[in-house]
Protein backbone atom coordinates (compact mmCIF):
# COMPACT_ATOMS: atom_id res chain seq x y z
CA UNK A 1 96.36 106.72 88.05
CA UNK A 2 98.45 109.31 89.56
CA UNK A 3 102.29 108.55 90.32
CA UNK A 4 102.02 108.59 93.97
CA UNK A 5 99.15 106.53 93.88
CA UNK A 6 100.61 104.13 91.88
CA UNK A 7 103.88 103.65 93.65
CA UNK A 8 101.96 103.01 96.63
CA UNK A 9 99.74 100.53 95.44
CA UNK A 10 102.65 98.21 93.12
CA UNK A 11 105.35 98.68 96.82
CA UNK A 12 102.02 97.11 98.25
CA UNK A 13 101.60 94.59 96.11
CA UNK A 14 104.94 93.76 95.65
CA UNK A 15 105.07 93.19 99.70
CA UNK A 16 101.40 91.83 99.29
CA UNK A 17 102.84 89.36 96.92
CA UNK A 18 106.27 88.41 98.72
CA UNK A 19 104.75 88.03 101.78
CA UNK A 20 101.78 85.30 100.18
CA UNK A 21 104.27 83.53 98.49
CA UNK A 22 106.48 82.99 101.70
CA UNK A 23 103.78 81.99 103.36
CA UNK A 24 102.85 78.96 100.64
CA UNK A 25 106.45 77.84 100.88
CA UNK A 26 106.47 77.18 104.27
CA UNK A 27 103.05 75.97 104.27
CA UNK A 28 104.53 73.67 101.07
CA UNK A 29 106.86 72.31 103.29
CA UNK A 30 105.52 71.36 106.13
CA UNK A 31 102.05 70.23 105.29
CA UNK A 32 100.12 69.79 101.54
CA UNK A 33 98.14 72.66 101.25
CA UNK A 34 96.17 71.18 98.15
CA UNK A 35 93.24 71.81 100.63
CA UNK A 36 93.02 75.49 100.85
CA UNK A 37 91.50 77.12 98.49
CA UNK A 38 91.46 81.29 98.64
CA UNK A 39 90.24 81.92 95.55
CA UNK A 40 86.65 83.78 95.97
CA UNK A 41 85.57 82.44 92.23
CA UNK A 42 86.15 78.91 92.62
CA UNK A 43 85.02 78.62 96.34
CA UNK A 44 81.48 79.86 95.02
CA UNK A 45 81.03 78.12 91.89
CA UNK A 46 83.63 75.61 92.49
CA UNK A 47 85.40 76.57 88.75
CA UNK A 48 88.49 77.01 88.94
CA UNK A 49 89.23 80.82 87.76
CA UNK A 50 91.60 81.42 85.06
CA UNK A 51 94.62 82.45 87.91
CA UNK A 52 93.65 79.32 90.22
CA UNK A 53 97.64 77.48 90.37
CA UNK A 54 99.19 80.18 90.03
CA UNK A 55 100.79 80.61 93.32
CA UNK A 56 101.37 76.44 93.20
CA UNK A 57 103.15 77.47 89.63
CA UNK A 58 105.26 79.65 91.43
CA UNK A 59 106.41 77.59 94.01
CA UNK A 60 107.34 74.61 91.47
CA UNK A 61 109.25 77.28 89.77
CA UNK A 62 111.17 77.87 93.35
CA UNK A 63 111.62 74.73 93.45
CA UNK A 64 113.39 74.55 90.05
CA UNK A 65 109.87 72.19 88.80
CA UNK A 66 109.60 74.15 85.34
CA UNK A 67 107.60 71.53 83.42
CA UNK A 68 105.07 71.41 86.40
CA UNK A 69 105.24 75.18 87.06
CA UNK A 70 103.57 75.49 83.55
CA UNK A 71 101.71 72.28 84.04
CA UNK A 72 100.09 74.27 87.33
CA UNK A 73 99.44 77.61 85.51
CA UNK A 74 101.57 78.89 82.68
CA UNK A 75 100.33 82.33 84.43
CA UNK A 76 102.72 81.81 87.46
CA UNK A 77 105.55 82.16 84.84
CA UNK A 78 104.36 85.85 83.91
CA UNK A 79 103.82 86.40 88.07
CA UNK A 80 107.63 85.05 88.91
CA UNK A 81 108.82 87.53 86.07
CA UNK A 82 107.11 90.43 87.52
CA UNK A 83 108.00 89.87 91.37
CA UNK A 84 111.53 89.81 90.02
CA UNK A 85 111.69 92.55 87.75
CA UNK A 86 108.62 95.01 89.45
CA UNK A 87 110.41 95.64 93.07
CA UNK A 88 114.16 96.35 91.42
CA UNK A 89 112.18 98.44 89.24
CA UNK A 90 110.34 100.18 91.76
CA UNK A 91 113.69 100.23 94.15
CA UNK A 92 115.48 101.86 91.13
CA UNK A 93 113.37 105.08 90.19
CA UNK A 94 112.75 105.67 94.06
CA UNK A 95 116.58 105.92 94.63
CA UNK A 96 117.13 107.60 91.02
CA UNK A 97 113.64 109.44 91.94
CA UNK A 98 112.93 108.92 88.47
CA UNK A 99 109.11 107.59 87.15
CA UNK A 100 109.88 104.64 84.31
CA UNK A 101 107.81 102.16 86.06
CA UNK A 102 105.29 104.52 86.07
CA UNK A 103 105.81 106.15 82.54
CA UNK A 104 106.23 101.66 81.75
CA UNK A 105 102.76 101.09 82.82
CA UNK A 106 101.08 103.98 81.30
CA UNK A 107 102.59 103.00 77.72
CA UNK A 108 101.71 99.28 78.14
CA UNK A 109 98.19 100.34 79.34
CA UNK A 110 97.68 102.06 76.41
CA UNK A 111 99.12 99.17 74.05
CA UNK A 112 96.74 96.75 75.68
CA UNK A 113 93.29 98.69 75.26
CA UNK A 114 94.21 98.15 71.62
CA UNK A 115 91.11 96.51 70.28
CA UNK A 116 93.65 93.18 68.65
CA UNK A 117 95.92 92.77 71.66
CA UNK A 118 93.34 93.46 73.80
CA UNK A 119 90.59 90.25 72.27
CA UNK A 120 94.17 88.34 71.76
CA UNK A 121 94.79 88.21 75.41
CA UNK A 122 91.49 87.71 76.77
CA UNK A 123 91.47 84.83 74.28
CA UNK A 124 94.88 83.56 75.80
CA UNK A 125 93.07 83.80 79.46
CA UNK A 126 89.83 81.82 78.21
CA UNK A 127 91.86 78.54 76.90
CA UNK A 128 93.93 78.94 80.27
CA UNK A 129 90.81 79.03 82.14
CA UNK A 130 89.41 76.20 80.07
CA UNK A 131 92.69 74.48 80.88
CA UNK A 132 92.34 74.88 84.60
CA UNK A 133 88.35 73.40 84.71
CA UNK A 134 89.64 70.46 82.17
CA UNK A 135 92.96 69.71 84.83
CA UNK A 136 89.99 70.23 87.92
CA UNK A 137 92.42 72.72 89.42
């Protein structure tokens, strides 16, 4: 992916992804939003996917809930790392006009398509998703 490209697409995520989560902590407050469901997979098949909680996991983390934050979706731990470190990242080589988030992703792209890591991880995401149908997320 080229670096303009990129930028554009992780400062709209980023905003994407702020934006989502402010919503579900207002929506978290005034009302239990246990109801909606957005997720496309399970709202066909009704299975959870392997992501469904994470948002919920997120919040709990917000809301200084750690054991339930992983008890939701041990995958909203890696999302509440990234919207912390991904925007001052971004925020830093756009003032420094420099490209290590870039040159970050490109090195850990390459580390992932490595056959072990790669069956590893998508071993990680099947017990999670095995998790989330056994918990009926």
């Amino acid at each position: 992916m080229k670096k303009k490209s990129f930028y554009i697409l992780i400062s709209a995520m980023s905003l994407i992804s702020y934006g989502w989560l402010f919503f579900n902590v207002q929506a978290f407050k005034k009302a239990d939003i246990q109801t909606i469901n957005v997720c496309f997979f399970k709202n066909v098949t009704s299975i959870p996917c392997p992501a469904c909680g994470t948002t919920t996991s997120v919040v709990s983390l917000l809301e200084g809930e750690f054991e339930q934050a992983i008890m939701k979706n041990p995958l909203g731990i890696v999302a509440a790392i990234l919207l912390l470190i991904v925007p001052i990242w971004l925020l830093k080589d756009l003032i420094l006009q420099q490209s290590s988030l870039h040159t970050f992703y490109i090195q850990f792209e390459n580390f992932l398509r490595q056959k072990y890591i790669a069956t590893s991880l998508f071993a990680i995401l099947l017990v999670n998703w095995v998790w989330n149908i056994l918990k009926e997320l």
